[in-house]
PDB file of N, CA and C in Angstrom:
ATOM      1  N   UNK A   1     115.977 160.692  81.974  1.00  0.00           N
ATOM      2  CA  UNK A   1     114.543 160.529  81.981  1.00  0.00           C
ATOM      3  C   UNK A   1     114.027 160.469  83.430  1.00  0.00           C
ATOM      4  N   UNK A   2     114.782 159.855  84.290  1.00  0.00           N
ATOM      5  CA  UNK A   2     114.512 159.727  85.830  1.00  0.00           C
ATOM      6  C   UNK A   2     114.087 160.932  86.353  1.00  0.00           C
ATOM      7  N   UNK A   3     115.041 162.235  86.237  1.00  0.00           N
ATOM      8  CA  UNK A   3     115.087 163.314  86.629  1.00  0.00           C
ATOM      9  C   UNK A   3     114.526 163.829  86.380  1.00  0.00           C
ATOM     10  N   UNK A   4     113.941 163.896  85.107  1.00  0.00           N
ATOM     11  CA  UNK A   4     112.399 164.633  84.135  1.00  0.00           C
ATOM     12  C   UNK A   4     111.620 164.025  84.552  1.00  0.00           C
ATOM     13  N   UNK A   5     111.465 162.917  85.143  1.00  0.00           N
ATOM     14  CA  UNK A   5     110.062 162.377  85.345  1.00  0.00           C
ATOM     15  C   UNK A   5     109.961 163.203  87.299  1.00  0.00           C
ATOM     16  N   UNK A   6     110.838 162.862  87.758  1.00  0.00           N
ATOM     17  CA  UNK A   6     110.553 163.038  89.218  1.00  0.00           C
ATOM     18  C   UNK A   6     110.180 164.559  89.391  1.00  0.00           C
ATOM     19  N   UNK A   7     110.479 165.514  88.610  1.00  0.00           N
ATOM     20  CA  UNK A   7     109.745 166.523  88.486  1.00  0.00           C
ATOM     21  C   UNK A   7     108.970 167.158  87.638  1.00  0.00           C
ATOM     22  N   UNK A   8     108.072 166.398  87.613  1.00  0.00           N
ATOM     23  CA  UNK A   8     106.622 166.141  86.481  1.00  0.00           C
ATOM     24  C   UNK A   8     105.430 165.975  87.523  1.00  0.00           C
ATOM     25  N   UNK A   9     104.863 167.104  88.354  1.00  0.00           N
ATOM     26  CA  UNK A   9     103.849 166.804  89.265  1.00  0.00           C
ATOM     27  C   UNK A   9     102.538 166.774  88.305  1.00  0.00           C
ATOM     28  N   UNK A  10     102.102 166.953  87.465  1.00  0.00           N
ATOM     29  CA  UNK A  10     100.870 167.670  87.144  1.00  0.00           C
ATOM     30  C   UNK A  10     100.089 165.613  87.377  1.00  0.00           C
ATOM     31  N   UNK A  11     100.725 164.634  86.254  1.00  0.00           N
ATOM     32  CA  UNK A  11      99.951 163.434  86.726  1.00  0.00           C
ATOM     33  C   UNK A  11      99.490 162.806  88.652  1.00  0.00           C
ATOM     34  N   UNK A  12     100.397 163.498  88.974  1.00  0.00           N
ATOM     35  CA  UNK A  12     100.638 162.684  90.677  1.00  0.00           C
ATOM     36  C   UNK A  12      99.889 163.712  90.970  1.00  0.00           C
ATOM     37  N   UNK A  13      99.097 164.513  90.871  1.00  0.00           N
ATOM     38  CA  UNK A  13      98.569 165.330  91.580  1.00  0.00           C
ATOM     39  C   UNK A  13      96.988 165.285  90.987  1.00  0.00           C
ATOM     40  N   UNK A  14      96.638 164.746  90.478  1.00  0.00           N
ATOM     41  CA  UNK A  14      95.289 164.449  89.670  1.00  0.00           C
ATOM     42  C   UNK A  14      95.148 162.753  89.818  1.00  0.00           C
ATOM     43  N   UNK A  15      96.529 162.197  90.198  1.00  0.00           N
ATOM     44  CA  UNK A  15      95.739 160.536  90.525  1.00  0.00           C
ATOM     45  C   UNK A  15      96.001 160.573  92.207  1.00  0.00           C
ATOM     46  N   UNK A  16      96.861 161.226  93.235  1.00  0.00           N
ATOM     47  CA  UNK A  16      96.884 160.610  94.593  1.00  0.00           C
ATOM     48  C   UNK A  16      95.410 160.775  94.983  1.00  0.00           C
ATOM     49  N   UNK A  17      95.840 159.399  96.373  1.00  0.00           N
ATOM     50  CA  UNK A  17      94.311 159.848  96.716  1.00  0.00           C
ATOM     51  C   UNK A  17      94.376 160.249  98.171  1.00  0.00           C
ATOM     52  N   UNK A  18      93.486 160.637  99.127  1.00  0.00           N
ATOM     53  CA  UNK A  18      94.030 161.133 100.454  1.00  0.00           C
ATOM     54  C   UNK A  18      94.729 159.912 101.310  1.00  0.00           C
ATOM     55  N   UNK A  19      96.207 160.312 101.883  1.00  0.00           N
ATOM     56  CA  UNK A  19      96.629 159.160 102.353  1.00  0.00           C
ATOM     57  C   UNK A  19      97.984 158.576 101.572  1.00  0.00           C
ATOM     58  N   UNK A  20      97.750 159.127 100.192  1.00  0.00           N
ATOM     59  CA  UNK A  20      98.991 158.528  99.686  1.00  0.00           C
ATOM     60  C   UNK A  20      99.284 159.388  99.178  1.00  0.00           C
ATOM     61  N   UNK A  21     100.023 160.445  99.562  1.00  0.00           N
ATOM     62  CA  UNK A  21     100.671 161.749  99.547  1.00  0.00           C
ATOM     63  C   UNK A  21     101.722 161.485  98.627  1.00  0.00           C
ATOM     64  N   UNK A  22     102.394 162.261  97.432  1.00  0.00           N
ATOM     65  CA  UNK A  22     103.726 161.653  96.863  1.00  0.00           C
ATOM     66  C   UNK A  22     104.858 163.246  97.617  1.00  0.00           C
ATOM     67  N   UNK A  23     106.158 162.738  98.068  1.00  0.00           N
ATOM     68  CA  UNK A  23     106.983 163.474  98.720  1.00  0.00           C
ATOM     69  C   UNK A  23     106.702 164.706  97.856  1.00  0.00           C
ATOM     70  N   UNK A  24     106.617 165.205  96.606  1.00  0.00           N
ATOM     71  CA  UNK A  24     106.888 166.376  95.947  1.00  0.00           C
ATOM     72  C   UNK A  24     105.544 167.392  96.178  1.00  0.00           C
ATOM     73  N   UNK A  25     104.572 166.900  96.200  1.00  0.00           N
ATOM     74  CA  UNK A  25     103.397 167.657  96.641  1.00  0.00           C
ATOM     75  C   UNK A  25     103.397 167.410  98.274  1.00  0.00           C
ATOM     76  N   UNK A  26     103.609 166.612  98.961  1.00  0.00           N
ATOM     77  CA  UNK A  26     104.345 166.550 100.333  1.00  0.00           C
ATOM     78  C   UNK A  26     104.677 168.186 100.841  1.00  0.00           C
ATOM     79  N   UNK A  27     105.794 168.103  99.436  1.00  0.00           N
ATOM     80  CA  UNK A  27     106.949 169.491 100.071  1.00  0.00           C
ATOM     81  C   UNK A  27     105.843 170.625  99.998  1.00  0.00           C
ATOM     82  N   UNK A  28     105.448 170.434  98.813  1.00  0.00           N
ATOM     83  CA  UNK A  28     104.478 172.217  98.306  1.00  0.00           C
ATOM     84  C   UNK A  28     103.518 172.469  99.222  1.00  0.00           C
ATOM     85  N   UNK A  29     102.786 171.326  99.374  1.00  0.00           N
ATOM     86  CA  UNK A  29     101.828 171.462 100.767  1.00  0.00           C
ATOM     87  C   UNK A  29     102.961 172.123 102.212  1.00  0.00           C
ATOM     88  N   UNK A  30     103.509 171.783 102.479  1.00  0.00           N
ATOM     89  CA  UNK A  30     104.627 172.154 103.509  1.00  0.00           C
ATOM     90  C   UNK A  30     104.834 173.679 103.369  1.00  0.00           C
ATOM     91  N   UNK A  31     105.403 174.172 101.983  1.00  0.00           N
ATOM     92  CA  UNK A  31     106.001 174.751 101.466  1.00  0.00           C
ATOM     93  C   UNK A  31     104.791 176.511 101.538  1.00  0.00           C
ATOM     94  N   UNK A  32     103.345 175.708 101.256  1.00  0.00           N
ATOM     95  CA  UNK A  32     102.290 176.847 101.168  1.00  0.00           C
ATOM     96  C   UNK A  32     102.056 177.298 102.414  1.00  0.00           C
ATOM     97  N   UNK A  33     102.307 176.165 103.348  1.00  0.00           N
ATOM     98  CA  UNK A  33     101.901 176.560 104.950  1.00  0.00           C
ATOM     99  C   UNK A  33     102.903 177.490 105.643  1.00  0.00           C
ATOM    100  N   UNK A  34     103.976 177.495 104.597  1.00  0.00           N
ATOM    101  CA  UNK A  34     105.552 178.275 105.536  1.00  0.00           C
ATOM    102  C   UNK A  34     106.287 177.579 106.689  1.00  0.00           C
ATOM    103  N   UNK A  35     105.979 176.296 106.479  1.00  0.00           N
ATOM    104  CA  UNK A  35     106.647 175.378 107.234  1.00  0.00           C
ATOM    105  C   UNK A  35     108.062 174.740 106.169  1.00  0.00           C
ATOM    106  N   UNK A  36     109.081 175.307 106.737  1.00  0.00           N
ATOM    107  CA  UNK A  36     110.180 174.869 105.429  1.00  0.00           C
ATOM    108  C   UNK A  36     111.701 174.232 106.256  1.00  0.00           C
ATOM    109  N   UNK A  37     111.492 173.505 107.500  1.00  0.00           N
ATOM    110  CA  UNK A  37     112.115 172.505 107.548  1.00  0.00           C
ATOM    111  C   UNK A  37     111.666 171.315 107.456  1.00  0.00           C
ATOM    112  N   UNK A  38     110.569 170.414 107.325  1.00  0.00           N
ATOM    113  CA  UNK A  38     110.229 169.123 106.296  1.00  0.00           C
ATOM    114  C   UNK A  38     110.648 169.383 105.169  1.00  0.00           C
ATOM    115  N   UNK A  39     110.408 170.483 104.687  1.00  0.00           N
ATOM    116  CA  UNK A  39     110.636 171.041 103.343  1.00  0.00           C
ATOM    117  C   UNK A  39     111.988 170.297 102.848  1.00  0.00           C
ATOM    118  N   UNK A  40     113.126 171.206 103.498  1.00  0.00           N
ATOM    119  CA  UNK A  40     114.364 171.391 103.816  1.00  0.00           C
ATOM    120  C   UNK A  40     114.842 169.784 103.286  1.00  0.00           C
ATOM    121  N   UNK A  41     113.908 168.972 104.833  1.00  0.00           N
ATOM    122  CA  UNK A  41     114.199 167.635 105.124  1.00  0.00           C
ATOM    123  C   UNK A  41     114.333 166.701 103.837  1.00  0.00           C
ATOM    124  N   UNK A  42     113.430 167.242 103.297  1.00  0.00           N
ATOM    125  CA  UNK A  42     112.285 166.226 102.090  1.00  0.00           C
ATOM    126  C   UNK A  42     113.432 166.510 101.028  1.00  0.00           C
ATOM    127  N   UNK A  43     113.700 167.452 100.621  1.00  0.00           N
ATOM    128  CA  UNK A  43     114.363 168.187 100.000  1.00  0.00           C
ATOM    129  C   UNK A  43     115.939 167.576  99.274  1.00  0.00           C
ATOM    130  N   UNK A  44     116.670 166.784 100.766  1.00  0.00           N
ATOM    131  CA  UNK A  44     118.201 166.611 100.929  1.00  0.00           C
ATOM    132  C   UNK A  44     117.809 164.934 100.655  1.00  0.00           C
ATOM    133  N   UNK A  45     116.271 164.309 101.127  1.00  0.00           N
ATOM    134  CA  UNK A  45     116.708 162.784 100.842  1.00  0.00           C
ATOM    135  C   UNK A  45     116.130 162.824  99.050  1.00  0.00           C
ATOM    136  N   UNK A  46     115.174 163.704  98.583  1.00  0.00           N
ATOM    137  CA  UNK A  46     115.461 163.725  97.239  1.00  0.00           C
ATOM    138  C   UNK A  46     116.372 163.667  96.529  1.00  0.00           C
ATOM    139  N   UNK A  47     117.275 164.590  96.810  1.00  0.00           N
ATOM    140  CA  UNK A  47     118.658 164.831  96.130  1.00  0.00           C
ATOM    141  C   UNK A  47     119.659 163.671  95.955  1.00  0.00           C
ATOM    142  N   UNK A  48     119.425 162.942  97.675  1.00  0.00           N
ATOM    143  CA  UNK A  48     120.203 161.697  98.090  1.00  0.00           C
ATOM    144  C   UNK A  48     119.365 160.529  96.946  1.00  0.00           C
ATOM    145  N   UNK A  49     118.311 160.426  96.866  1.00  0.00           N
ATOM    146  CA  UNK A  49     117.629 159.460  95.775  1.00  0.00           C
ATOM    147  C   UNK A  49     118.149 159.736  94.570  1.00  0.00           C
ATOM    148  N   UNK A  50     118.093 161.024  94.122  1.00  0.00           N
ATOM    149  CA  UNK A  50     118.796 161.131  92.481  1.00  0.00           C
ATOM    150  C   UNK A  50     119.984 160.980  92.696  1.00  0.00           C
ATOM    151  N   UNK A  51     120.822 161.112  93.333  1.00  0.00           N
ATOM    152  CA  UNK A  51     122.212 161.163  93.012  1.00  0.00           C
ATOM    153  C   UNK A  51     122.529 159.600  93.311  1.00  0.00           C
ATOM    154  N   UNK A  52     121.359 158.793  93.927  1.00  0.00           N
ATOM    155  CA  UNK A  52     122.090 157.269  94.003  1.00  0.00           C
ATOM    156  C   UNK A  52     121.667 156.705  92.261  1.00  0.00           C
ATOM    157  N   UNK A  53     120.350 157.347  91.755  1.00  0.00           N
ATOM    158  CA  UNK A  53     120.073 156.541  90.849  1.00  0.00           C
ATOM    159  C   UNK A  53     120.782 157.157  89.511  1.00  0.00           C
ATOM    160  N   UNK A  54     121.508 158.168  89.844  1.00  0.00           N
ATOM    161  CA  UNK A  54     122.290 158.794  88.763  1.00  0.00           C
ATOM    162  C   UNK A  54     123.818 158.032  88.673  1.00  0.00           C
ATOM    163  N   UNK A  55     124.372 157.660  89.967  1.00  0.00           N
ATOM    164  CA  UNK A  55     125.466 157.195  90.146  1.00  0.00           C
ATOM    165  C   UNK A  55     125.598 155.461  89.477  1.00  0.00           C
ATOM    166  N   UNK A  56     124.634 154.919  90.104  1.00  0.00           N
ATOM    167  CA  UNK A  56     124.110 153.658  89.117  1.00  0.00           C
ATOM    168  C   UNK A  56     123.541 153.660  87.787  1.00  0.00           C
ATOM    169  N   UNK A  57     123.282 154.745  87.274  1.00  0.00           N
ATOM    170  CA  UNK A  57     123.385 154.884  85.605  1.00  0.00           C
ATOM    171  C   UNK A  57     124.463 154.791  84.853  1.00  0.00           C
ATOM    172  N   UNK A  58     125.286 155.665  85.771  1.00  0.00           N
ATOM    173  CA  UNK A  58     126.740 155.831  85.360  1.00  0.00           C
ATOM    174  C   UNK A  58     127.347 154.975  84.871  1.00  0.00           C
ATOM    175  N   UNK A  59     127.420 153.775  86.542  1.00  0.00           N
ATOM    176  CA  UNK A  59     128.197 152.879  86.337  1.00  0.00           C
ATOM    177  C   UNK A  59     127.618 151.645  85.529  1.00  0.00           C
ATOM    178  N   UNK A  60     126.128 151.494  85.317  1.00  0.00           N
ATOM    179  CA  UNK A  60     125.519 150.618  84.022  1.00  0.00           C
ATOM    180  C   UNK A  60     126.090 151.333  82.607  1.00  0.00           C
ATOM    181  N   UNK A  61     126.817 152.248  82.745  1.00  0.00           N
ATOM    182  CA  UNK A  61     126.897 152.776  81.064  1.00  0.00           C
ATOM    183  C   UNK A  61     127.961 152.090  81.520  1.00  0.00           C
ATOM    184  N   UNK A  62     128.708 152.877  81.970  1.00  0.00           N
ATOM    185  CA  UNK A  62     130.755 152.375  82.034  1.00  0.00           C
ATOM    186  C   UNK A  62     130.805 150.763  82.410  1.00  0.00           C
ATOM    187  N   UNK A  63     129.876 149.928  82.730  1.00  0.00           N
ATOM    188  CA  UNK A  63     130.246 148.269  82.163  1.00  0.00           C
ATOM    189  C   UNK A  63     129.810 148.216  80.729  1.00  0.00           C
ATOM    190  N   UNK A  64     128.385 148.789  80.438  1.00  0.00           N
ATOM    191  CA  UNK A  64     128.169 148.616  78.740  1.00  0.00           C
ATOM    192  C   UNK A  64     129.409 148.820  78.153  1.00  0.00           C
ATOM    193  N   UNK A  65     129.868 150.135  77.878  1.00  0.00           N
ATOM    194  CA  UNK A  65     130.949 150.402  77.402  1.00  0.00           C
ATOM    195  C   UNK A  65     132.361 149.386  76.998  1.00  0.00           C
ATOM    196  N   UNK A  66     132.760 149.044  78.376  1.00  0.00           N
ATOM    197  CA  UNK A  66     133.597 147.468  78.413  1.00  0.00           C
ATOM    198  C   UNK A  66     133.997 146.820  77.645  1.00  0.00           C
ATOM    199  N   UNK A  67     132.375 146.617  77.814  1.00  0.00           N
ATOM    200  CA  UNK A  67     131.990 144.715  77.056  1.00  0.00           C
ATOM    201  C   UNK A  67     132.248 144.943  75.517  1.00  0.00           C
TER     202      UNK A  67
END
């Protein structure tokens, strides 16, 4: 659900307001200008965010499991 949600722009893009930019429209804005190392940048600590909160799913199933 994490992963489906973090790429679900259509709400975050109808509530930010100027100033509170969310990283994914961040990138596209970046992305329209042809500027594509923020892009790049933005890009690798995303990946680094899902893969921490994927790795801690994991390991909340595999103690459920356990018990």
């Amino acid at each position: 659900m994490f992963v489906t949600l973090l790429s679900d722009y259509d709400p975050v893009v109808f509530l930010q307001k100027p100033g509170t930019e969310i990283a994914g429209v961040t990138m596209l804005q970046y992305w329209q200008r042809g500027v594509v190392g923020p892009v790049a940048a933005l890009a690798v600590v995303q990946v680094v965010i899902v893969a921490v909160v994927l790795a801690l799913g994991a390991r909340a199933v595999r103690s459920v499991r356990h018990v």
